[in-house]
Protein backbone atom coordinates (compact mmCIF):
# COMPACT_ATOMS: atom_id res chain seq x y z
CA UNK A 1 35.40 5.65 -5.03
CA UNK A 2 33.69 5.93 -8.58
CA UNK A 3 30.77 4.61 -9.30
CA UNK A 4 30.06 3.01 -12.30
CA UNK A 5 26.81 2.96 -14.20
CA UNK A 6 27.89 -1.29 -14.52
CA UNK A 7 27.53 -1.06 -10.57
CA UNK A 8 24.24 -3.46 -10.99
CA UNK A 9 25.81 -6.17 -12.43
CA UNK A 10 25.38 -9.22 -9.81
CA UNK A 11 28.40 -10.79 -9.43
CA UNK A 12 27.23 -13.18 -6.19
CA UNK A 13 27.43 -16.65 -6.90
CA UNK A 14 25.09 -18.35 -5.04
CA UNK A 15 25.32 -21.51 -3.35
CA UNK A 16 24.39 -23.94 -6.28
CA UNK A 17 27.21 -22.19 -7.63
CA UNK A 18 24.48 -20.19 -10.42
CA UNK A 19 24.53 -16.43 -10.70
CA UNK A 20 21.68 -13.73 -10.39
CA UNK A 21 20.81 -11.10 -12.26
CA UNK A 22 18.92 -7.87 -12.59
CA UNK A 23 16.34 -6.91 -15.19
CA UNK A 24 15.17 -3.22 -15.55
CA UNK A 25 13.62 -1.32 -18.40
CA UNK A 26 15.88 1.69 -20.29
CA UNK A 27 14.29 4.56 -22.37
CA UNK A 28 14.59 3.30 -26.67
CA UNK A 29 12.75 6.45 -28.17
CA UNK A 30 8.97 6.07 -27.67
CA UNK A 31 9.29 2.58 -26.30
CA UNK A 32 11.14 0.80 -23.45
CA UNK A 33 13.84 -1.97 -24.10
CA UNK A 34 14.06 -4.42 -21.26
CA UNK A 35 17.76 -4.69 -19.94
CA UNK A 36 18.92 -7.46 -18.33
CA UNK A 37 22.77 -7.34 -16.30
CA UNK A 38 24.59 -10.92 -15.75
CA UNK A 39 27.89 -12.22 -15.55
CA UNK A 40 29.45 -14.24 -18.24
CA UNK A 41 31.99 -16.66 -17.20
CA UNK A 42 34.93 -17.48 -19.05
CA UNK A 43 38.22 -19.12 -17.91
CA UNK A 44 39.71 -16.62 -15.65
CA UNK A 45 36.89 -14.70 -14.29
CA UNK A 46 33.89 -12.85 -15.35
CA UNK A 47 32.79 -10.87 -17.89
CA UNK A 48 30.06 -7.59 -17.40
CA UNK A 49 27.25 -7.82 -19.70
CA UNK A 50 24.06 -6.15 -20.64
CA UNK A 51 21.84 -7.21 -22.60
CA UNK A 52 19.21 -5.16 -23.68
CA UNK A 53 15.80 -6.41 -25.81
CA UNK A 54 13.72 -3.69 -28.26
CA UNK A 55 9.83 -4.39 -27.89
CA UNK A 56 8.91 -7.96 -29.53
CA UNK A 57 12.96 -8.66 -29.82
CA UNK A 58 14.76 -9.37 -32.39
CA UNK A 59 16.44 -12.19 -34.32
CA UNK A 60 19.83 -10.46 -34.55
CA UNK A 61 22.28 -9.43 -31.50
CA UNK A 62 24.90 -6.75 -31.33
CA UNK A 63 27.70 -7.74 -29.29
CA UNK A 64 29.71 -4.95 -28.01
CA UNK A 65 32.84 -4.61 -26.59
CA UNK A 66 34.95 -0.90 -26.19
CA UNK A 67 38.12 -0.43 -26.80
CA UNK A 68 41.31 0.29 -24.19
CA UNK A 69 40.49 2.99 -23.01
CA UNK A 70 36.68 2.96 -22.48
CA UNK A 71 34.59 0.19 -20.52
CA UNK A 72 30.45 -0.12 -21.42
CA UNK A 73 29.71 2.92 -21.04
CA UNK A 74 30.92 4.09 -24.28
CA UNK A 75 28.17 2.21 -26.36
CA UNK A 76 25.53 3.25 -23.58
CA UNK A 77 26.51 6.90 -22.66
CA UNK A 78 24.62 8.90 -20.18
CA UNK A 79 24.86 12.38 -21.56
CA UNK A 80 22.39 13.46 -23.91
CA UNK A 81 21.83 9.64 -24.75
CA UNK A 82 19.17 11.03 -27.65
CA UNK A 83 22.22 11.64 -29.49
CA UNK A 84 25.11 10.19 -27.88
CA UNK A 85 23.70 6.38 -26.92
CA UNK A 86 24.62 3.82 -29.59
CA UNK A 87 23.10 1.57 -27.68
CA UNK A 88 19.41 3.37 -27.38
CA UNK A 89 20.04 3.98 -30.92
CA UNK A 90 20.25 0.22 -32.11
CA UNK A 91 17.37 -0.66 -30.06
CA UNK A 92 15.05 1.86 -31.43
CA UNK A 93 15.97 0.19 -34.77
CA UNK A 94 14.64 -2.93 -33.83
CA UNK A 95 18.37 -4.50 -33.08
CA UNK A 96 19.21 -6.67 -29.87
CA UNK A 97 22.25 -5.79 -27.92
CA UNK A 98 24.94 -7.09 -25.55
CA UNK A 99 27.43 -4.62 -24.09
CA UNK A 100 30.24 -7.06 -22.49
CA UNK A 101 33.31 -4.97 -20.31
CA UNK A 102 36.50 -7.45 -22.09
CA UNK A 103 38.17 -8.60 -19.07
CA UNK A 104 40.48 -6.12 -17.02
CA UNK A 105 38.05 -3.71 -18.24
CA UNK A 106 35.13 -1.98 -16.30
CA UNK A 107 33.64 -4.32 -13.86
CA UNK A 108 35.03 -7.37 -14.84
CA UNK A 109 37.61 -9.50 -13.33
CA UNK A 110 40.84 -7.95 -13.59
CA UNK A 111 43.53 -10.81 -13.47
CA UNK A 112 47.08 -10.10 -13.77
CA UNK A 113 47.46 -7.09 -15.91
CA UNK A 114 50.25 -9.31 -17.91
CA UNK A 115 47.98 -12.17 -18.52
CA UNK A 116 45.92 -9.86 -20.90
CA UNK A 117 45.98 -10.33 -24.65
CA UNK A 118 44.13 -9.47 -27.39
CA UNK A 119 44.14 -13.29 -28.33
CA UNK A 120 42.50 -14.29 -25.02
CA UNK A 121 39.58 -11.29 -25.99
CA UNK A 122 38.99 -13.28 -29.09
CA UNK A 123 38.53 -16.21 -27.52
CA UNK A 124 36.45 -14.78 -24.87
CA UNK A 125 34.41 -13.15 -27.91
CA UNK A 126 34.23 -16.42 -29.89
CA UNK A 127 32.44 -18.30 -26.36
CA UNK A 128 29.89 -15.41 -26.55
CA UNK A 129 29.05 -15.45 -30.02
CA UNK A 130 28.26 -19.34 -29.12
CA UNK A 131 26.49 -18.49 -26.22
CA UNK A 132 24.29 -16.07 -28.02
CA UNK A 133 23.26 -18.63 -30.39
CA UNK A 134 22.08 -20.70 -27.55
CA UNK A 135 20.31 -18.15 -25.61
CA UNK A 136 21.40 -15.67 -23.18
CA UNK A 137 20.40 -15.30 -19.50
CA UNK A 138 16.68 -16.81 -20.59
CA UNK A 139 16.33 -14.75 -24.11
CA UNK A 140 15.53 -16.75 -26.85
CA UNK A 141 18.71 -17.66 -29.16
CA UNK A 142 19.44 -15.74 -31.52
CA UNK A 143 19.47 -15.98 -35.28
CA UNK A 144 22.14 -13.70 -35.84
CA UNK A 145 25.31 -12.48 -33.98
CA UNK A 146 26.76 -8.87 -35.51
CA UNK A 147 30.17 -8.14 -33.32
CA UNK A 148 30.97 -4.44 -32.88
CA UNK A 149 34.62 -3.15 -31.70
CA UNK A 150 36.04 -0.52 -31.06
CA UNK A 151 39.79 0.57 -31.55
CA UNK A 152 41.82 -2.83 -29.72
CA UNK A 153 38.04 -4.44 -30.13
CA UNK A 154 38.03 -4.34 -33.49
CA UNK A 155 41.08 -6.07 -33.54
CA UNK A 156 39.90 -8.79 -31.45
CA UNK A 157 36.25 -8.76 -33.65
CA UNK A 158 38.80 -9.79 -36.74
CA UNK A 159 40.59 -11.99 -35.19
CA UNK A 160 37.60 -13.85 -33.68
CA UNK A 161 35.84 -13.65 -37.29
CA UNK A 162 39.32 -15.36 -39.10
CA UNK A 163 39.39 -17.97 -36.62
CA UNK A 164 36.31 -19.13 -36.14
CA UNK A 165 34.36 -18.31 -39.07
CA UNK A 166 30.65 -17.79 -36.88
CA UNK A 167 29.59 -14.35 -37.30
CA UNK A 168 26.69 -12.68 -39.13
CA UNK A 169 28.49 -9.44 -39.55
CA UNK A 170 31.38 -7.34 -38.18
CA UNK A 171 31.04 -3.68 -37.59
CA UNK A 172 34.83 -2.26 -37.17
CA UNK A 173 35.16 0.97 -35.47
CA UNK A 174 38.17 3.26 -34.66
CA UNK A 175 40.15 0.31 -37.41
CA UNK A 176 41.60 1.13 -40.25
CA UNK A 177 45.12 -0.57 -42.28
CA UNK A 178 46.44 2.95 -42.46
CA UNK A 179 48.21 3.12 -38.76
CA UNK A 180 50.30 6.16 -38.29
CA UNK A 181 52.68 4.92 -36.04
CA UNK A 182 54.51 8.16 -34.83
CA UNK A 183 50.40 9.59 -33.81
CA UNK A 184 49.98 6.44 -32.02
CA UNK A 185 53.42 5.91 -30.04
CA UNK A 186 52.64 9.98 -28.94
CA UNK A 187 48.99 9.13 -27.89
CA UNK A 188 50.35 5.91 -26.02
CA UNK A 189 53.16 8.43 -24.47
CA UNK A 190 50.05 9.86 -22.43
CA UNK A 191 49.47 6.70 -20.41
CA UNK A 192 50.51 6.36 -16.98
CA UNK A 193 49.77 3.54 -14.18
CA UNK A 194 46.64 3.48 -12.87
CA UNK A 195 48.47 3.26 -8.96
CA UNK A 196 49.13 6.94 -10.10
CA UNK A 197 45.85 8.35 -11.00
CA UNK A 198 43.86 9.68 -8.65
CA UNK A 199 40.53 8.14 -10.25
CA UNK A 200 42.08 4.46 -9.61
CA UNK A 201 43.80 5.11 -6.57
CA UNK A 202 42.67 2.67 -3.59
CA UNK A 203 41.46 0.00 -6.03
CA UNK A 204 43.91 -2.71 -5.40
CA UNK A 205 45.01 -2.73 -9.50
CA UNK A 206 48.22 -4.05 -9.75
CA UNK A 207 50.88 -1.44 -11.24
CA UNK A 208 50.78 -2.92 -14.74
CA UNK A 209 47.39 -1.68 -15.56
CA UNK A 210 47.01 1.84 -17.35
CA UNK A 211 45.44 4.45 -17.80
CA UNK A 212 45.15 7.84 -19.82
CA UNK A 213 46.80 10.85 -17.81
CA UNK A 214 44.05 13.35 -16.50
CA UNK A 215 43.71 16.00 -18.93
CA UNK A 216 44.87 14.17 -22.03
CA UNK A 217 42.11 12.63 -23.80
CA UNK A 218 40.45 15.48 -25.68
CA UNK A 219 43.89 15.79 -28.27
CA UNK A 220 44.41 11.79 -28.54
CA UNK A 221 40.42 10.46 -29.23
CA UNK A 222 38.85 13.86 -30.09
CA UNK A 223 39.18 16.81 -32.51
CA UNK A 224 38.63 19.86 -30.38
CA UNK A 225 36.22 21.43 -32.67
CA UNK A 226 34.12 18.46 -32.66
CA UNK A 227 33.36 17.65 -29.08
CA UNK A 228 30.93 18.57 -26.55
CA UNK A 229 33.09 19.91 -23.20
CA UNK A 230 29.80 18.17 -21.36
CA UNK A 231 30.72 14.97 -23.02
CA UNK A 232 34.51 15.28 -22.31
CA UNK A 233 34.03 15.67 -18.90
CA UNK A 234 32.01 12.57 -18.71
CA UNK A 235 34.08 11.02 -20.50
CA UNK A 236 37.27 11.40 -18.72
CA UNK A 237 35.26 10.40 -15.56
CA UNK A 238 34.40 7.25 -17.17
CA UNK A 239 37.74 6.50 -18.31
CA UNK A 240 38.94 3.23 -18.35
CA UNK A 241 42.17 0.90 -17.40
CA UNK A 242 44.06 -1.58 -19.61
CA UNK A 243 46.87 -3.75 -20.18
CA UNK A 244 49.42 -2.89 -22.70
CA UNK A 245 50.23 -6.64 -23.42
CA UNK A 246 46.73 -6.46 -24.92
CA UNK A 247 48.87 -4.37 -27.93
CA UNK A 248 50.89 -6.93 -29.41
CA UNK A 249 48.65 -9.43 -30.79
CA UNK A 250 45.84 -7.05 -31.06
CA UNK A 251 47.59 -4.63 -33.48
CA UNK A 252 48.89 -7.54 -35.92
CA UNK A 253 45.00 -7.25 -37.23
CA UNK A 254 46.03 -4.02 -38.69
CA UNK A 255 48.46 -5.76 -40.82
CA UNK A 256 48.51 -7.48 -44.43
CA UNK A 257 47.07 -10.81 -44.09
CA UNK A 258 44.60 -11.21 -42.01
CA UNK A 259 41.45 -9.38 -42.65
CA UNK A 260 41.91 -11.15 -46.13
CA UNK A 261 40.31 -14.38 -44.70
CA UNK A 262 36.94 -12.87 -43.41
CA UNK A 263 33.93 -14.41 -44.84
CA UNK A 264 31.04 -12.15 -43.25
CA UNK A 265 29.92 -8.52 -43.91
CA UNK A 266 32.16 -6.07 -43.00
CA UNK A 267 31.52 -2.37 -42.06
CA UNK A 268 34.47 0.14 -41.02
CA UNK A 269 33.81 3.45 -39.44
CA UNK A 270 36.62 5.94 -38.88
CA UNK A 271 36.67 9.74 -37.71
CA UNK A 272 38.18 12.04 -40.32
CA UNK A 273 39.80 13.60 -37.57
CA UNK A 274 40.97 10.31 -36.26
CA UNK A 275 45.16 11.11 -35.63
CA UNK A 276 46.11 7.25 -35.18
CA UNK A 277 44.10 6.04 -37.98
CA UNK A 278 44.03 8.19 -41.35
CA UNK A 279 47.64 8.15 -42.53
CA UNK A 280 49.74 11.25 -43.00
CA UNK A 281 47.40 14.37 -43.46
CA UNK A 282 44.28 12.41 -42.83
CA UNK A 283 44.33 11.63 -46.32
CA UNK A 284 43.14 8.10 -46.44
CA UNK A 285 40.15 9.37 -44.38
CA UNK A 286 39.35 12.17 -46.76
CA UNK A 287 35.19 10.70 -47.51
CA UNK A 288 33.66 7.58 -47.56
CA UNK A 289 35.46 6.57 -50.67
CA UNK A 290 39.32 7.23 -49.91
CA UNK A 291 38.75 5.13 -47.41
CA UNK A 292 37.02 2.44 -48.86
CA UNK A 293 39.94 2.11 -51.52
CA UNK A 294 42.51 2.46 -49.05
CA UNK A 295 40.96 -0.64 -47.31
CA UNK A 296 39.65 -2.70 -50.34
CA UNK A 297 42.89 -4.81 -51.31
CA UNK A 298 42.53 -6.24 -47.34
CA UNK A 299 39.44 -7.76 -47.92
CA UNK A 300 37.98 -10.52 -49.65
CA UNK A 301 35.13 -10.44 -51.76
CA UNK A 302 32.95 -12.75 -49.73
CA UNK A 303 33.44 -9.50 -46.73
CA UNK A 304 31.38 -7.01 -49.17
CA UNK A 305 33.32 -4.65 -47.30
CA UNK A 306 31.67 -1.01 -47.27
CA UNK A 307 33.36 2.23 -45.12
CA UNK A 308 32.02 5.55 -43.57
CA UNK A 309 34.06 8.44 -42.60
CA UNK A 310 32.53 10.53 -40.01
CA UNK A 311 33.26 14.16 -41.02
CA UNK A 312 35.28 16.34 -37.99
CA UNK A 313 35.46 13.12 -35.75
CA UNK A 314 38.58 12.21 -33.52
CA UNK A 315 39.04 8.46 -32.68
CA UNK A 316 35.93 7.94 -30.36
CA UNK A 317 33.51 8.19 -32.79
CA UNK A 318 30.51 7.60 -30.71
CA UNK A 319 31.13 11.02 -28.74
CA UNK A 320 31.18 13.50 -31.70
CA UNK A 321 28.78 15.62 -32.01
CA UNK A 322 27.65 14.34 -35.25
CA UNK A 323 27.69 10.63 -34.27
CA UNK A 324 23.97 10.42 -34.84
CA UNK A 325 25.21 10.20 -39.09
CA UNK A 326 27.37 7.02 -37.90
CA UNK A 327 24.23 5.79 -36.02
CA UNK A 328 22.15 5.91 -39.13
CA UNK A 329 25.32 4.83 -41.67
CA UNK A 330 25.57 1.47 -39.34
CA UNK A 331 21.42 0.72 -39.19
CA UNK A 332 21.18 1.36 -43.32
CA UNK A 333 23.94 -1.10 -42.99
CA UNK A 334 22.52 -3.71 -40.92
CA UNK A 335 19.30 -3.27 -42.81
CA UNK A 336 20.61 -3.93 -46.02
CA UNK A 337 22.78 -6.47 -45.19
CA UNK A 338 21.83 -8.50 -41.88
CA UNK A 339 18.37 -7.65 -41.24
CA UNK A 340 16.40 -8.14 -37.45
């Protein structure tokens, strides 16, 4: 059975019907960030979360959440996490975050795999953006709430910031207007139920949840040129299930229409390598700037909407081996725009 770095997560509800949690320290540079691992509860189960403080906090949170095929472990990656940990890296920059597993994902509750949507993630997102404000597991509340996606995520980060209106800042990752459908539809070709994969098998998942066939994720969410083989092997063995009614809803974000009614910062970061997301010949993710005009007319003003391509980089842009440029793009972002 596979054990997941989310394995301390308390899930044990007690009898007063409260839950525990566990508080440890994680390496942030020089200093230590303390990390604390609760359950979030939310109409049909619970949600994994860790949230982890830099030295003397911080008035602003990160709230993370992967995308379909990755659980937690994507922001907080255990391989050379000097380069590879977005996590570590916000935290050395003086930046609060919580890494939340969306539910069906990592060690979360998995209902019904065709009771997921991306619509119910929103929601789910929206109650912890409220919670956050109020204080989380006994941290202070915070001042600001930044809400990071990933692929689906981001999806479910602009839905959340449309509907609801309550966010600080939205950092949009593995997103982009430019959709190649044919890349996509092939990439989605690769997944298979999880009863048939040998890294789910014995789980009790029902048949409905997927996953990405052994072997396949290097050519759909990496350029080969651009990946560490130490960090695709740790990668497929942290690969994740999913629901593909979560697809639906989720991808009418990448649309017309809606991003136009965001009224926070926006930042997108795409891999110029990225097949799903930079049009026909990569084109639209050429630099910085072809992307930024390819996603202008989507946004209004009020989103001050800025864009970084990450040169050589497939879809999972926190596992190239350059991702410590996207680290520093998003901090000179935050800095400049939401501050700690």
């Amino acid at each position: 059975m596979r054990v997941s770095r989310w394995a301390r997560v308390v899930f044990a509800v007690t009898v007063s019907g409260c839950f525990a949690s566990g508080v440890s320290t994680a390496d942030s540079g020089p200093d230590t960030v303390s990390c604390s691992s609760f359950p979030i509860a939310v109409p049909q189960g619970r949600l994994a979360a860790t949230l982890c403080l830099p030295p003397g906090g911080s008035r602003t949170v990160m709230v993370l959440m992967s995308g379909s095929n990755f659980n937690g472990s994507y922001w907080d990656f255990g391989y050379e996490p000097q380069t590879y940990n977005f996590r570590r890296a916000m935290n050395a920059a003086g930046y609060a975050t919580l890494v939340v597993d969306r539910l069906g994902n990592g060690d979360s509750t998995h209902p019904e795999s065709l009771t997921l949507t991306a619509t119910g993630t929103a929601q789910d997102l929206h109650d912890i953006v409220q919670a956050a404000r109020q204080g989380l597991d006994g941290s202070a509340p915070f001042d600001k709430v930044v809400t990071v996606g990933h692929s689906l995520t981001s999806g479910t980060s602009v839905m959340e910031a449309t509907s609801f209106h309550d966010v600080d800042g939205i950092l949009l990752t593995g997103y982009s207007h430019a959709v190649n459908v044919p890349e996509t539809l092939s990439v989605i070709a690769t997944y298979h139920s999880s009863a048939d994969d040998p890294e789910f098998a014995g789980r009790g998942l029902d048949p409905g949840y997927l996953t990405s066939r052994p072997g396949t994720r290097m050519h759909d969410f990496f350029d080969p040129g651009d990946v560490d083989p130490a960090v695709l092997a740790m990668d497929e063995q942290n690969k994740e299930v999913f629901s593909l009614t979560e697809y639906p809803d989720g991808m009418l974000s990448t649309l017309p229409g809606m991003s136009n009614f965001i009224t926070a910062p926006v930042f997108i970061v795409v891999g110029g390598r990225d097949r799903m997301l930079c049009g026909i010949d990569y084109a639209t993710c050429a630099n910085s700037a072809t992307l930024q005009a390819e996603e202008a007319p989507f946004f209004a003003p009020e989103a001050r909407l800025r864009t970084f391509v990450l040169p050589g980089s497939g879809h999972a842009v926190n596992l190239a081996r350059n991702t410590t440029d996207y680290q520093a793009a998003v901090v000179d972002w935050l800095n400049s725009t939401v501050g700690n």
